[in-house]
N, C-alpha and C. Protein backbone atom coordinates (compact mmCIF):
# COMPACT_ATOMS: atom_id res chain seq x y z
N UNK A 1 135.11 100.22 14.72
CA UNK A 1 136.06 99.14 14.90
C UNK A 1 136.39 98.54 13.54
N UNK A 2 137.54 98.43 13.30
CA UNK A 2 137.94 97.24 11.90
C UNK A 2 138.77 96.51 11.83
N UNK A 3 137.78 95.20 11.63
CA UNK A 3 138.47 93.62 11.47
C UNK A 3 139.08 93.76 10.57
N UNK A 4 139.78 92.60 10.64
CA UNK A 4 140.43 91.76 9.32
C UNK A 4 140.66 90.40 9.30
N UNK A 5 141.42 89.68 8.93
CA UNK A 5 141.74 88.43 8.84
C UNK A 5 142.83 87.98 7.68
N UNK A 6 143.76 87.35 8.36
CA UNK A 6 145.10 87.43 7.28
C UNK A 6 145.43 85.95 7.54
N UNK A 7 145.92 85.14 6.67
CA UNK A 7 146.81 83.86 6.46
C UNK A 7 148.12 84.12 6.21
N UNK A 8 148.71 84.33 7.76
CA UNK A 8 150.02 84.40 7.34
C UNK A 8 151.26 83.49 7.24
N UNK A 9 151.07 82.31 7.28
CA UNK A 9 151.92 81.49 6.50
C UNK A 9 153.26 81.29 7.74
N UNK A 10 153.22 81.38 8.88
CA UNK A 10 153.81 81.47 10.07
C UNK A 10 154.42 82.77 10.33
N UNK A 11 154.00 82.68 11.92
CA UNK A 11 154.94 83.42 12.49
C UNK A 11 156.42 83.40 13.26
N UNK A 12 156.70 82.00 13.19
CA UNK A 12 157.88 81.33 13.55
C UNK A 12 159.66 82.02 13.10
N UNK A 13 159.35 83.13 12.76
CA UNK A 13 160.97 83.59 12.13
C UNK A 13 160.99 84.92 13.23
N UNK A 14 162.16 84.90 13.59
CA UNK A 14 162.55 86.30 14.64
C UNK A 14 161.93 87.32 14.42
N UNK A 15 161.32 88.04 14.96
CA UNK A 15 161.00 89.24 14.53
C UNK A 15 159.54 89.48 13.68
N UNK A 16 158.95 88.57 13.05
CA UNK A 16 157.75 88.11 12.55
C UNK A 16 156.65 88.77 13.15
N UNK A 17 156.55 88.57 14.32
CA UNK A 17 155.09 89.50 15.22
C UNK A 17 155.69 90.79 15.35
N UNK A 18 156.57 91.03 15.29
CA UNK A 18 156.83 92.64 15.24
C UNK A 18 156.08 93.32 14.09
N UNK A 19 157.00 92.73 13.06
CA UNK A 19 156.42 93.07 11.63
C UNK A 19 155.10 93.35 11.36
N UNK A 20 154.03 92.09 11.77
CA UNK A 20 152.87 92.21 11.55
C UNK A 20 152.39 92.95 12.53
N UNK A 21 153.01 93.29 13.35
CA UNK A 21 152.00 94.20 14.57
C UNK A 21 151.95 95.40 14.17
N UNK A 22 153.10 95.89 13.33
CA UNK A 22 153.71 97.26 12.75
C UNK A 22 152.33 97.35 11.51
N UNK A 23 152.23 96.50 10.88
CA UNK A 23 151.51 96.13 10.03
C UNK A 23 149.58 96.64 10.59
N UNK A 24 149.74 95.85 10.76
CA UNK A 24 148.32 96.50 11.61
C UNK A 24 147.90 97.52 12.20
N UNK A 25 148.76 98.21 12.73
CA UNK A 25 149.23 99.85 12.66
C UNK A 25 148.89 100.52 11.70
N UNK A 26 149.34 100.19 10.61
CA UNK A 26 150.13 100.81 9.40
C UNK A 26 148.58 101.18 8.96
N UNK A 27 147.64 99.79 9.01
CA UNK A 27 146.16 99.77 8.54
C UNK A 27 145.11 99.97 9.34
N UNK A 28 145.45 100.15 10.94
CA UNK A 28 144.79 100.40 11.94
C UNK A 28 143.41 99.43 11.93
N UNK A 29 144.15 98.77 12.23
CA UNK A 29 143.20 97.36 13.00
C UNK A 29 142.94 97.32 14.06
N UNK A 30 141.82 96.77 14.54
CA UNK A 30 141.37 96.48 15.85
C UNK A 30 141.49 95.48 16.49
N UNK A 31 141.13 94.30 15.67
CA UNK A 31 141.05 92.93 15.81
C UNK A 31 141.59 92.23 14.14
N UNK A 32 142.34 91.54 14.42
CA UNK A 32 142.51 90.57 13.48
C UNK A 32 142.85 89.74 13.44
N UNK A 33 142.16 88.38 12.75
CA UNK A 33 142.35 86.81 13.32
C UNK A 33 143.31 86.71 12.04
N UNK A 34 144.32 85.09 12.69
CA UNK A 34 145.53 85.10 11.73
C UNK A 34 145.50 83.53 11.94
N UNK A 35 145.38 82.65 10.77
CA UNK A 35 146.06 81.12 10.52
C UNK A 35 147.21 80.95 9.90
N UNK A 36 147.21 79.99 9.82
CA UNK A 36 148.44 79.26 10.00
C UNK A 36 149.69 79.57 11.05
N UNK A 37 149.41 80.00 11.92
CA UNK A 37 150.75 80.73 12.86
C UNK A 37 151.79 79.74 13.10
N UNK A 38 151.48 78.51 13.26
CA UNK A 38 152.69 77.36 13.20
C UNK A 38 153.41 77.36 14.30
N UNK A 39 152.86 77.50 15.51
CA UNK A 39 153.82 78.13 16.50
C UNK A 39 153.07 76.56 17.48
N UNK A 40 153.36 76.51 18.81
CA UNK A 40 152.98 75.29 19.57
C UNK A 40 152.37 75.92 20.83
N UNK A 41 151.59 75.15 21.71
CA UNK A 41 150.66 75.74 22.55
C UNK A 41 149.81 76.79 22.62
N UNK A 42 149.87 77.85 23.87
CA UNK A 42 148.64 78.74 24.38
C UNK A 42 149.88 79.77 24.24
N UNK A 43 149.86 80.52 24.04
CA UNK A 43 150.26 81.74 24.21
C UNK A 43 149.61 83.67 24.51
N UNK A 44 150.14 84.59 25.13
CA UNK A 44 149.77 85.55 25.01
C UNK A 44 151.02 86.77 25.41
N UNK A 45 151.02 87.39 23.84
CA UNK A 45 152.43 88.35 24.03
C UNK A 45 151.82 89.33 23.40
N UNK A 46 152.75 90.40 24.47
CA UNK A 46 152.22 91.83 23.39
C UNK A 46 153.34 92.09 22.41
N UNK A 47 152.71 92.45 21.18
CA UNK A 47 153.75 92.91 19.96
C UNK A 47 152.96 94.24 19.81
N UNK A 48 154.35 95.31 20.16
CA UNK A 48 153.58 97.02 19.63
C UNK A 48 152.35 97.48 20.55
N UNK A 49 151.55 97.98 19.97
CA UNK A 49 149.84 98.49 20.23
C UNK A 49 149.34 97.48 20.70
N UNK A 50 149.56 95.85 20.60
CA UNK A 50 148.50 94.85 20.42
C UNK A 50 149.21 93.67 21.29
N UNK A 51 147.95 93.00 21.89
CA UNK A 51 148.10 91.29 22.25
C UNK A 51 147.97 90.62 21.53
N UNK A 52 148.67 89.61 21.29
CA UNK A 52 148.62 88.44 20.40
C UNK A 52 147.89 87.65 21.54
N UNK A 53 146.95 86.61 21.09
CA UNK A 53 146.33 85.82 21.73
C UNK A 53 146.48 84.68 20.46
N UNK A 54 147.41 83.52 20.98
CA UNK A 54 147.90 82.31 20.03
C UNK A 54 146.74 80.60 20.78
N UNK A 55 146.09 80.25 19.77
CA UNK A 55 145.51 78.63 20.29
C UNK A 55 145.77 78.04 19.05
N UNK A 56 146.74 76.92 19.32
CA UNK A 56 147.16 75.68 18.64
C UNK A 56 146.29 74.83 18.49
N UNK A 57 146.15 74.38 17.34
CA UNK A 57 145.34 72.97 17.04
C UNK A 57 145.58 72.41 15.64
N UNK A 58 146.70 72.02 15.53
CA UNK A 58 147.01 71.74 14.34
C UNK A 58 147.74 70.23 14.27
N UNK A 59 148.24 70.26 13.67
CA UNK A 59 148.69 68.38 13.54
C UNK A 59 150.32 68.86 13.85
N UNK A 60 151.34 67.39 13.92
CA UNK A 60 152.89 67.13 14.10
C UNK A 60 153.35 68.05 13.53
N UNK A 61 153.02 68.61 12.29
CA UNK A 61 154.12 69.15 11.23
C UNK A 61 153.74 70.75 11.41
N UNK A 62 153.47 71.11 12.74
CA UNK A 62 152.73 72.47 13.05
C UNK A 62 152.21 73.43 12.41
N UNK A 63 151.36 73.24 10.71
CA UNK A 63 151.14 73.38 10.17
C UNK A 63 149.53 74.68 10.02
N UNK A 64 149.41 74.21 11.09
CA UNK A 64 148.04 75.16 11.27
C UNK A 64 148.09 76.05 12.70
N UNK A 65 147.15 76.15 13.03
CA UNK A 65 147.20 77.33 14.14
C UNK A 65 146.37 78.90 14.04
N UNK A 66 145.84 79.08 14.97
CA UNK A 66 144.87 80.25 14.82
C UNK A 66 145.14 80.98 15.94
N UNK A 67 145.46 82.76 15.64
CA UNK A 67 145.35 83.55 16.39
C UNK A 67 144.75 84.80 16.16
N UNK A 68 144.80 85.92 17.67
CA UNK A 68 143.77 86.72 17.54
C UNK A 68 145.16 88.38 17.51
N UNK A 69 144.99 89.41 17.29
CA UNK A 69 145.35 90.44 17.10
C UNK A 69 144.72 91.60 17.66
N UNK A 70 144.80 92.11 19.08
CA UNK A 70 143.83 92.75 20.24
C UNK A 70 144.50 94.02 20.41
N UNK A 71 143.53 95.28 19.50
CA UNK A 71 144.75 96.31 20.21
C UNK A 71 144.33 96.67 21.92
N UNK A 72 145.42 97.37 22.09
CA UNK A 72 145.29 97.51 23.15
C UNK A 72 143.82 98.71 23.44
């Protein structure tokens, strides 16, 4: 199995979890946790190979945020 862990600085622009899902592919990841996602609430979407699993906890200026990267 191989982790990782990336700060990606949001995922809030169109197309963004595509990219990185392609991405994780590219490096064949298993799991990889991701901050700052900047995004609001609970979420769970598949991008590509993988579930995104999104939990918010960040302040007004949606600045923080932690998620998980699950291949399938």
């Amino acid at each position: 199995m191989r982790l990782g862990h990336w700060n990606v600085r949001g995922l809030c622009k169109p197309g963004s979890l595509k990219i990185a899902a392609r991405e994780l592919a590219r490096y064949k990841l298993d799991l990889l946790g991701v901050q700052e996602v900047r995004w609001e609430k609970r979420n769970k979407i598949t991008a590509g190979d993988y579930i995104f699993l999104f939990y918010w906890q960040g302040n007004e200026n949606h600045q923080l945020g932690t998620g998980f990267f699950v291949h399938h």
